[in-house]
N, C-alpha and C. Protein backbone atom coordinates (compact mmCIF):
# COMPACT_ATOMS: atom_id res chain seq x y z
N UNK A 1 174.85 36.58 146.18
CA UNK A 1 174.71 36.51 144.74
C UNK A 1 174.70 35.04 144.36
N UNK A 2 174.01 34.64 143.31
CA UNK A 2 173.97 33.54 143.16
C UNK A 2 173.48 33.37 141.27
N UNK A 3 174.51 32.12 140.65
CA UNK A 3 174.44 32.46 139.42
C UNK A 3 173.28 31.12 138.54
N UNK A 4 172.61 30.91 137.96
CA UNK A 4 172.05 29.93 137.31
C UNK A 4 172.20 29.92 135.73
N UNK A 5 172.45 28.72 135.16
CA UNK A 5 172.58 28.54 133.53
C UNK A 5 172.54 27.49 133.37
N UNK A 6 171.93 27.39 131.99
CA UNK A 6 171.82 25.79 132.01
C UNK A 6 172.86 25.13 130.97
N UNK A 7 174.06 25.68 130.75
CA UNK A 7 174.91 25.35 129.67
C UNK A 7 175.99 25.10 130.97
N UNK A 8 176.69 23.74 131.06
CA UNK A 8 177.47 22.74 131.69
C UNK A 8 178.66 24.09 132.07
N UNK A 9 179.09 24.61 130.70
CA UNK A 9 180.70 24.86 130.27
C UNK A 9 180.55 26.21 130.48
N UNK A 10 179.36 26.78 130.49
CA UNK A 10 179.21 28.48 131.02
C UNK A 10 179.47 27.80 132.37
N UNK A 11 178.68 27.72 133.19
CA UNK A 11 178.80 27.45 134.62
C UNK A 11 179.98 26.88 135.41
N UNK A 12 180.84 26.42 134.87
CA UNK A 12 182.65 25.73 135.02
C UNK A 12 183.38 27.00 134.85
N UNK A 13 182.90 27.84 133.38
CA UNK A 13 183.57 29.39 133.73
C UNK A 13 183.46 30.24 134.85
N UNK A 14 182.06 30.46 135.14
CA UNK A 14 181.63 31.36 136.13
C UNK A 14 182.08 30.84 137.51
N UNK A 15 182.51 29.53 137.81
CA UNK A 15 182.93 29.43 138.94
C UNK A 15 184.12 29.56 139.24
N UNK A 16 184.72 29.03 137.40
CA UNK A 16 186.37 29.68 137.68
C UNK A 16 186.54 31.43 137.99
N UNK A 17 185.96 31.89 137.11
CA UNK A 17 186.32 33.24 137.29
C UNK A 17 185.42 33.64 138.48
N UNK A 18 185.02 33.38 139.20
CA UNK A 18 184.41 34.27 140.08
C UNK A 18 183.78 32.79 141.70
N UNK A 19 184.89 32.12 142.19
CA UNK A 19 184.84 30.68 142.78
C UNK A 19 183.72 31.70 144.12
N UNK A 20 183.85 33.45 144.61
CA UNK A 20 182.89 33.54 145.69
C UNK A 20 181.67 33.48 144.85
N UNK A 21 180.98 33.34 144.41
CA UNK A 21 179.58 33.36 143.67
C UNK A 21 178.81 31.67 143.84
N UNK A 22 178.07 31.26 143.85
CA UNK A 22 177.28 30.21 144.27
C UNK A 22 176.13 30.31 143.04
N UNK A 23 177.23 29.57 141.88
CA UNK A 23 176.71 29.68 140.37
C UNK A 23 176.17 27.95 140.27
N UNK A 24 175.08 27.21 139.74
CA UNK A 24 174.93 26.36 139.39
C UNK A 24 174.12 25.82 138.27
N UNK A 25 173.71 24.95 137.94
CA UNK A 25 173.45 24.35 136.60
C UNK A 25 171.78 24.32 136.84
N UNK A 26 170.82 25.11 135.69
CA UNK A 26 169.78 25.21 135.93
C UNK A 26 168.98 26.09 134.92
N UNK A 27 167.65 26.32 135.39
CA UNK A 27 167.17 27.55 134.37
C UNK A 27 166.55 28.52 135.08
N UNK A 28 165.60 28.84 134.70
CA UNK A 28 164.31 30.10 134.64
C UNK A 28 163.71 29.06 135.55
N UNK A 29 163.31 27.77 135.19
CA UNK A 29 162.29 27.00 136.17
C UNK A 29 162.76 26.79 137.90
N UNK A 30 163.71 26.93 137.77
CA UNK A 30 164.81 26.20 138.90
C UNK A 30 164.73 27.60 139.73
N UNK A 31 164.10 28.44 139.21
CA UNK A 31 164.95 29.87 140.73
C UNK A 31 163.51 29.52 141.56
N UNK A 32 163.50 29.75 142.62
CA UNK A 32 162.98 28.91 143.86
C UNK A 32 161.96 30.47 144.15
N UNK A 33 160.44 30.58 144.36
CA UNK A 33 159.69 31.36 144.40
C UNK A 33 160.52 32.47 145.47
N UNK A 34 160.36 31.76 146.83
CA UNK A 34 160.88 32.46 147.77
C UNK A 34 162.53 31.63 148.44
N UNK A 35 163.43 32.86 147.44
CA UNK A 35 164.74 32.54 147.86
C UNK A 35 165.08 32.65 148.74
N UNK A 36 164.82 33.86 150.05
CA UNK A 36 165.60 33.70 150.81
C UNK A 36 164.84 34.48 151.94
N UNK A 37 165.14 34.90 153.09
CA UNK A 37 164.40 35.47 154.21
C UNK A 37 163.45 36.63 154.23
N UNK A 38 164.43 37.80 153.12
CA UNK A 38 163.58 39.16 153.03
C UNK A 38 162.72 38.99 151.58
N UNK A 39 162.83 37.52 151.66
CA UNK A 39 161.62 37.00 150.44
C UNK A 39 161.70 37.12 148.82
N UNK A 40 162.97 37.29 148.49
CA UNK A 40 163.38 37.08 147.16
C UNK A 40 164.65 37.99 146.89
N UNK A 41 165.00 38.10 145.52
CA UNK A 41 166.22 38.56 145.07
C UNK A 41 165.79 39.89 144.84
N UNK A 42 166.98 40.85 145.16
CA UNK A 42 166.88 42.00 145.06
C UNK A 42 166.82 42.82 143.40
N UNK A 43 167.24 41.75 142.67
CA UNK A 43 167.59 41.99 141.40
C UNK A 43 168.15 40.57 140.60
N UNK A 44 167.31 40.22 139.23
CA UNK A 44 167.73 39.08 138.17
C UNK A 44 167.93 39.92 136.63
N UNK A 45 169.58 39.12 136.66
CA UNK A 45 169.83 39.78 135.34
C UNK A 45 169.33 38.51 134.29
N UNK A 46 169.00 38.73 133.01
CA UNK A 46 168.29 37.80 132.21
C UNK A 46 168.75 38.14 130.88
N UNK A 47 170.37 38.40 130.74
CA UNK A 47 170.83 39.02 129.42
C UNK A 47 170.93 37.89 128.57
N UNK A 48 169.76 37.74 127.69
CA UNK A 48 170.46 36.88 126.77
C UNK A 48 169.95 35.56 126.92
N UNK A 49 168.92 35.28 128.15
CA UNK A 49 168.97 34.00 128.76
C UNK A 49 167.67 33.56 127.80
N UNK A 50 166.63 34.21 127.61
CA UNK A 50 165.49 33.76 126.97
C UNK A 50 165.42 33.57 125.92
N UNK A 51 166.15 33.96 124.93
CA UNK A 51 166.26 34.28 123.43
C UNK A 51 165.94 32.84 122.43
N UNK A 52 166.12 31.68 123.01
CA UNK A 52 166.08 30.77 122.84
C UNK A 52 164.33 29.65 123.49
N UNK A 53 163.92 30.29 124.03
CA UNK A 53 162.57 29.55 124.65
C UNK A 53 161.54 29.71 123.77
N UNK A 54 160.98 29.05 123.58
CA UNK A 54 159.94 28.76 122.62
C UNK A 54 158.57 30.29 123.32
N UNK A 55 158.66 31.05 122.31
CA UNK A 55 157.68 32.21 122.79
C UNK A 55 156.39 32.28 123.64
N UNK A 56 155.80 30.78 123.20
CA UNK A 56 154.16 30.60 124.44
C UNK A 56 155.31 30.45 125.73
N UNK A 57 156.47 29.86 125.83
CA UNK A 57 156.97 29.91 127.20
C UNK A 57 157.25 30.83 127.51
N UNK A 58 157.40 32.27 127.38
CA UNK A 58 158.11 33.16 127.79
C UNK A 58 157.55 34.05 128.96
N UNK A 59 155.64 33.82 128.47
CA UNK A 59 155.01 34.15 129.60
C UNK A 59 155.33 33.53 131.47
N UNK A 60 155.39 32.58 131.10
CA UNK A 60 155.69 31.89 132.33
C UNK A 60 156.74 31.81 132.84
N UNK A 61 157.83 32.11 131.79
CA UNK A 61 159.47 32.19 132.75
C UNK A 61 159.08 33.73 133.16
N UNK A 62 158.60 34.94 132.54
CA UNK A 62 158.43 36.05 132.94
C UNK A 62 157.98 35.99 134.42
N UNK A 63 156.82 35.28 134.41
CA UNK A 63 155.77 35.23 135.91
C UNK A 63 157.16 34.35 137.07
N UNK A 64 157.99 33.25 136.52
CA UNK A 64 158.70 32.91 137.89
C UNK A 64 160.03 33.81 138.42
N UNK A 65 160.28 34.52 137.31
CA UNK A 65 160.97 35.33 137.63
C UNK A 65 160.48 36.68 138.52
N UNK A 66 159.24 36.99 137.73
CA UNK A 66 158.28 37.59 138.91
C UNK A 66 158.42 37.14 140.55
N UNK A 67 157.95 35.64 140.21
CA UNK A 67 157.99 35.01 141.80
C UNK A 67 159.45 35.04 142.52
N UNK A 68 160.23 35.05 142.18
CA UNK A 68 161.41 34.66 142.60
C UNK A 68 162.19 36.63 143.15
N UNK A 69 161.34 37.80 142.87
CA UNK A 69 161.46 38.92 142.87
C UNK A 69 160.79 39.30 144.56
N UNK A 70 161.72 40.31 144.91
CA UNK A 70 160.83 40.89 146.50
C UNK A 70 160.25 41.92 145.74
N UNK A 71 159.11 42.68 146.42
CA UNK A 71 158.30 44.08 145.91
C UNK A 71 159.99 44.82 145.84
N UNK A 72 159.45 45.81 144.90
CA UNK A 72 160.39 46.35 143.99
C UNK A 72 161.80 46.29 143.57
N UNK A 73 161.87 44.67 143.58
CA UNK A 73 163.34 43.82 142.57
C UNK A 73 163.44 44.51 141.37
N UNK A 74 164.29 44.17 141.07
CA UNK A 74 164.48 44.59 139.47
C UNK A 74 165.15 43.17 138.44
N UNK A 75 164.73 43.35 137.55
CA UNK A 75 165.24 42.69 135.90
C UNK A 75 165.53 43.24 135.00
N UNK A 76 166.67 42.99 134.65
CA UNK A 76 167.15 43.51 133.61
C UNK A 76 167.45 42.33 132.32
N UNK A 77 166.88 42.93 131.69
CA UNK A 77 166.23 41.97 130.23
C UNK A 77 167.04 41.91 129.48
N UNK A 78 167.79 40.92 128.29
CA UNK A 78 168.31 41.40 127.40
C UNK A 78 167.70 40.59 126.54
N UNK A 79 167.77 41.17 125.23
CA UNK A 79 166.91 40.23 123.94
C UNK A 79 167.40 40.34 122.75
N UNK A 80 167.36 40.27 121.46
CA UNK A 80 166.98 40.58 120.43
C UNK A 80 165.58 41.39 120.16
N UNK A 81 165.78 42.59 119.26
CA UNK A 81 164.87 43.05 119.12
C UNK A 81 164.38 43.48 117.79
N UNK A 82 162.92 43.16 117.83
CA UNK A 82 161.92 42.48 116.57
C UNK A 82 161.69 43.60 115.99
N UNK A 83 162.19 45.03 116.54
CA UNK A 83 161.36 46.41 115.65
C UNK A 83 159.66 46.49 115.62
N UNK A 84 159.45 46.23 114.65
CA UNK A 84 157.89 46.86 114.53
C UNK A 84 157.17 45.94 114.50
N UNK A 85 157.87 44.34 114.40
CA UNK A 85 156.87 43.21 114.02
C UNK A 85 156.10 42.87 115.02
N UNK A 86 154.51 42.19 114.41
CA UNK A 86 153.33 41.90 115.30
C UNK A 86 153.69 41.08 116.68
N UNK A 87 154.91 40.00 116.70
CA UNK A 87 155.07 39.19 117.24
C UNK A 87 156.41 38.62 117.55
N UNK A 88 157.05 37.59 117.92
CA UNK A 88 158.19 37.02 117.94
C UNK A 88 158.37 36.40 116.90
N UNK A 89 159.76 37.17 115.97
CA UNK A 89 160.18 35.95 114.72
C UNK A 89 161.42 35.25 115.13
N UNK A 90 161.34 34.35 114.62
CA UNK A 90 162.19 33.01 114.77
C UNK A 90 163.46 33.46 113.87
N UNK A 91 164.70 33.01 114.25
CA UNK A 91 165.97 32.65 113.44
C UNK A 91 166.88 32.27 113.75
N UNK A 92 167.60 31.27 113.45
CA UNK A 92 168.76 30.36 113.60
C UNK A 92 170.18 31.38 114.41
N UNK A 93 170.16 30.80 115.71
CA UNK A 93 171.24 31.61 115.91
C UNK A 93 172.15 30.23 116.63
N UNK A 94 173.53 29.86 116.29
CA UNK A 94 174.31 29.26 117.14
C UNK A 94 173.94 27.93 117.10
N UNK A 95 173.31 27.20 117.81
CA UNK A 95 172.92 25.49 117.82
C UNK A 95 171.63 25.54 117.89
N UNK A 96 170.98 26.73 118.09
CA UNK A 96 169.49 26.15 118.01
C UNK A 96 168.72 27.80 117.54
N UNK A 97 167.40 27.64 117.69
CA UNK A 97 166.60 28.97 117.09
C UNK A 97 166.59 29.72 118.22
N UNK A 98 166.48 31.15 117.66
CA UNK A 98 166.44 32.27 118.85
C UNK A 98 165.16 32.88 118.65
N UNK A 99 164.73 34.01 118.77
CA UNK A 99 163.65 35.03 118.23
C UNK A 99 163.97 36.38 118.73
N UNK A 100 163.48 37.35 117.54
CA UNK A 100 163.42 38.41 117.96
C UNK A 100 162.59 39.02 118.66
N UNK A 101 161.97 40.03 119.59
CA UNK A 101 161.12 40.28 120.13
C UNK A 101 160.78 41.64 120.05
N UNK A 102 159.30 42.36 119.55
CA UNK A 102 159.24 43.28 119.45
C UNK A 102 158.86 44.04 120.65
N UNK A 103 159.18 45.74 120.85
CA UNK A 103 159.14 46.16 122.83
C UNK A 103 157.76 45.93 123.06
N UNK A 104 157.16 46.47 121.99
CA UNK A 104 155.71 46.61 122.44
C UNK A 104 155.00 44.81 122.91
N UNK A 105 155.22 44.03 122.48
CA UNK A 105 155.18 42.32 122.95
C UNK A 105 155.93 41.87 124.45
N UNK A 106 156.99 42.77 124.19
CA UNK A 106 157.80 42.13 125.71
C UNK A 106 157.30 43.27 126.84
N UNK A 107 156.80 44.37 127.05
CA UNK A 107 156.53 45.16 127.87
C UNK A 107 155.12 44.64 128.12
N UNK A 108 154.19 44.21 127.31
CA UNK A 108 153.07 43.56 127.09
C UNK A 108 152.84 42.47 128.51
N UNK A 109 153.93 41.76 127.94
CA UNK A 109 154.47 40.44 128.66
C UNK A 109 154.95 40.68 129.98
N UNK A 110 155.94 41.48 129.94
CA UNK A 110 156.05 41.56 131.58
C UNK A 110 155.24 42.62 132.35
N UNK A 111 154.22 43.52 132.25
CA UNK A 111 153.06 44.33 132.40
C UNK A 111 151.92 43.03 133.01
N UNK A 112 152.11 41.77 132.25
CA UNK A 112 151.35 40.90 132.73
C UNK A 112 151.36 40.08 133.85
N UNK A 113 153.01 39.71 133.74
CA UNK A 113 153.75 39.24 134.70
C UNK A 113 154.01 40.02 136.09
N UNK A 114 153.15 41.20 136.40
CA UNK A 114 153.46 41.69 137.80
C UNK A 114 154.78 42.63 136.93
N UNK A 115 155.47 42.64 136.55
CA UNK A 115 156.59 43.89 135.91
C UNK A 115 156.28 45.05 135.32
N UNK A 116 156.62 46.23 136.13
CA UNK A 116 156.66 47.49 135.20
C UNK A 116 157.78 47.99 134.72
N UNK A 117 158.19 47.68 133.30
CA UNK A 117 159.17 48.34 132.45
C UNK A 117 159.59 49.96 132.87
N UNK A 118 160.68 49.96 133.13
CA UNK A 118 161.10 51.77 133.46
C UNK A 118 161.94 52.19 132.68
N UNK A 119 162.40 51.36 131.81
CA UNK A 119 163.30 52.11 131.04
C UNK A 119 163.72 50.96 129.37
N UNK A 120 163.63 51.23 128.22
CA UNK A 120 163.96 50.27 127.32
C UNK A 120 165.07 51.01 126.78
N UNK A 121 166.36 50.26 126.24
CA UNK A 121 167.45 50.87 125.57
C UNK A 121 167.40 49.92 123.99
N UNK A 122 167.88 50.54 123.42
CA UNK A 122 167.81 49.35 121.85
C UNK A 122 168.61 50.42 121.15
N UNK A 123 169.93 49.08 120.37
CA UNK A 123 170.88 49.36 120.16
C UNK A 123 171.40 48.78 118.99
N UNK A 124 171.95 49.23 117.95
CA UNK A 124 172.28 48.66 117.04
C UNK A 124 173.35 48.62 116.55
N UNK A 125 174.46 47.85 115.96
CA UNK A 125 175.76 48.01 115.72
C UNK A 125 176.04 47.77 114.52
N UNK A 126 177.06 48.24 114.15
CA UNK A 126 176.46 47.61 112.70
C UNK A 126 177.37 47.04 112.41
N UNK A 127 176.57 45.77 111.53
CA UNK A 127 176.90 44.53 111.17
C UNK A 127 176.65 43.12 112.13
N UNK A 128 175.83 43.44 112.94
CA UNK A 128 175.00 42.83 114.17
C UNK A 128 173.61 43.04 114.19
N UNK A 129 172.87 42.02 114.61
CA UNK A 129 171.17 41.87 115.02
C UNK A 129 171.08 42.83 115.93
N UNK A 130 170.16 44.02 116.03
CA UNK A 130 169.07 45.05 116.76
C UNK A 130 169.34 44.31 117.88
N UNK A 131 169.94 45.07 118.70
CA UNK A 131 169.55 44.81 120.59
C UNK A 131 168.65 45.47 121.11
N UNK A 132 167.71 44.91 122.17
CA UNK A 132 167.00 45.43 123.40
C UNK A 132 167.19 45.32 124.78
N UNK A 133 167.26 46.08 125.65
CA UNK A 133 167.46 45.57 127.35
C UNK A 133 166.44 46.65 127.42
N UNK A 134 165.87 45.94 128.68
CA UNK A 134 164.55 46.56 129.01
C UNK A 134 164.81 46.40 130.92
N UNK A 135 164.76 47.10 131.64
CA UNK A 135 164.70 47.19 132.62
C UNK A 135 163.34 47.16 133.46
N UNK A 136 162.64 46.10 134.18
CA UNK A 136 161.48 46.44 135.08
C UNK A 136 161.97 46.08 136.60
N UNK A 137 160.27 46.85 136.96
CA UNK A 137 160.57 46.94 138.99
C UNK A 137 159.01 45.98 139.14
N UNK A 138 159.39 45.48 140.04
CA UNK A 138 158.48 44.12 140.55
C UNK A 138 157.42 44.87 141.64
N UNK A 139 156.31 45.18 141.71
CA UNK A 139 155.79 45.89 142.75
C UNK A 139 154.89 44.58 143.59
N UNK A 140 154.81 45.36 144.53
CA UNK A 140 154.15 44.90 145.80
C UNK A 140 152.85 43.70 145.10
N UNK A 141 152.69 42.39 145.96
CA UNK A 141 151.67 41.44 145.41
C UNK A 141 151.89 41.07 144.13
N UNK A 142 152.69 41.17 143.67
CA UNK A 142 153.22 40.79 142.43
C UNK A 142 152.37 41.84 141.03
N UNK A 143 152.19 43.24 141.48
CA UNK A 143 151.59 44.32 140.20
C UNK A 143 153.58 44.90 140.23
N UNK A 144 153.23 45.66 138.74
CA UNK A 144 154.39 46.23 138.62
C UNK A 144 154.71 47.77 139.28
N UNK A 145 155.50 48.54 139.77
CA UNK A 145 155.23 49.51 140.40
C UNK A 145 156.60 50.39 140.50
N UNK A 146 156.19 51.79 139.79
CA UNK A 146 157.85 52.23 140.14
C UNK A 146 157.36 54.35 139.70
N UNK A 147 157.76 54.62 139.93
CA UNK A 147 157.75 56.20 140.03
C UNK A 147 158.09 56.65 138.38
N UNK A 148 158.76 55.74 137.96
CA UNK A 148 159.46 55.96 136.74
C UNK A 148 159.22 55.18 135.69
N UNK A 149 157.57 54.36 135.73
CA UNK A 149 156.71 53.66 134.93
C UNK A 149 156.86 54.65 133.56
N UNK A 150 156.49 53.64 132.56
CA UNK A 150 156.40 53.78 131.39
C UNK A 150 155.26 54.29 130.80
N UNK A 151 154.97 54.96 129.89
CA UNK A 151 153.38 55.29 130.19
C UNK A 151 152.63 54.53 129.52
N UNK A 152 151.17 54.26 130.10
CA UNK A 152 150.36 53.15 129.93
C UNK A 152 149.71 53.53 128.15
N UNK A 153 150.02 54.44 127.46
CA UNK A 153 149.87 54.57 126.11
C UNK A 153 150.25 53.77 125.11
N UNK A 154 150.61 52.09 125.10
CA UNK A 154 151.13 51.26 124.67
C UNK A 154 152.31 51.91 123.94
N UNK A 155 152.77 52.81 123.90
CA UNK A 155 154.29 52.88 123.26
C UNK A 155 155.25 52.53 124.02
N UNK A 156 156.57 52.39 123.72
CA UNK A 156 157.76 51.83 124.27
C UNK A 156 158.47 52.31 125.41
N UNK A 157 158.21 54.04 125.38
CA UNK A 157 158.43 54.57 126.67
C UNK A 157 159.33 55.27 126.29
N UNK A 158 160.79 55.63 127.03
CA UNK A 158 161.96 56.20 126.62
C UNK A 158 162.77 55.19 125.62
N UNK A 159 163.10 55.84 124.62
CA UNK A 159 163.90 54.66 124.23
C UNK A 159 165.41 55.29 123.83
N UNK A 160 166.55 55.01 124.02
CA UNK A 160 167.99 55.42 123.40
C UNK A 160 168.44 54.77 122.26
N UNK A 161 168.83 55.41 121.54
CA UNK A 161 169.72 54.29 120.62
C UNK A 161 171.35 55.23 120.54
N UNK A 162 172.30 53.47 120.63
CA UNK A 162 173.60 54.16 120.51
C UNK A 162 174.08 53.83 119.29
């Protein structure tokens, strides 16, 4: 297991609380195509990590995270979520801007990226911003591929709300 972030004072936590883990200071750019012998990570969690990247980037952290995936890895996504809007809206969250993201844009996105979405959850609490986690499987040559694909009808797929 191995942890990456690019915030100094997250990464000083994660090593306190958890010193077996091989956590270091970094991003989305930094995970290395082919990590390791059986040719990538079995699974990247991404809760929360993108929310902040300027949206033309998101394609491309999608695709290295792709790269950095063996045929059928998994990601598990977490975001803000945009509801019905055309696109990613912008809003001030914490020290800098975040965006919301609507499913039909981010399934879009990683559909492109070699990812097939298998499952979207979106959640709302109240008195809190709309959550999304979206789960995809990385298929073979970098297409997305999983038994439990989403259906290609551009809708969202299964969705729960708690």
């Amino acid at each position: 297991m191995r942890g990456i972030d690019p915030v100094p004072a997250f990464v000083e936590i994660a090593r306190a609380r958890r010193p077996d883990v091989d956590v270091r200071l970094g991003g989305v750019d930094d995970l290395p195509g082919v990590p390791g012998p059986d040719g990538g990570y079995g699974g990247i969690l991404a809760w929360y990590s993108l929310i902040h990247l300027d949206p033309a980037a998101l394609p491309g952290a999608l695709a290295r995270i792709r790269g950095a995936l063996r045929p059928c890895g998994r990601l598990l996504l977490g975001l803000f979520d945009g509801g019905d809007a055309p696109g990613p809206e912008p809003f001030e969250h914490a020290v800098v801007t975040a965006h919301r993201w609507p499913v039909s844009v981010v399934v879009a996105l990683l559909r492109a990226a070699g990812l097939e979405p298998v499952d979207v959850v979106r959640r709302t609490d109240p008195g809190s911003r709309p959550h999304l986690a979206i789960e995809a499987v990385a298929g073979p040559g970098g297409e997305g591929a999983s038994p439990r694909s989403m259906p290609a009808h551009g809708g969202s797929g299964p969705t729960l709300s708690r």
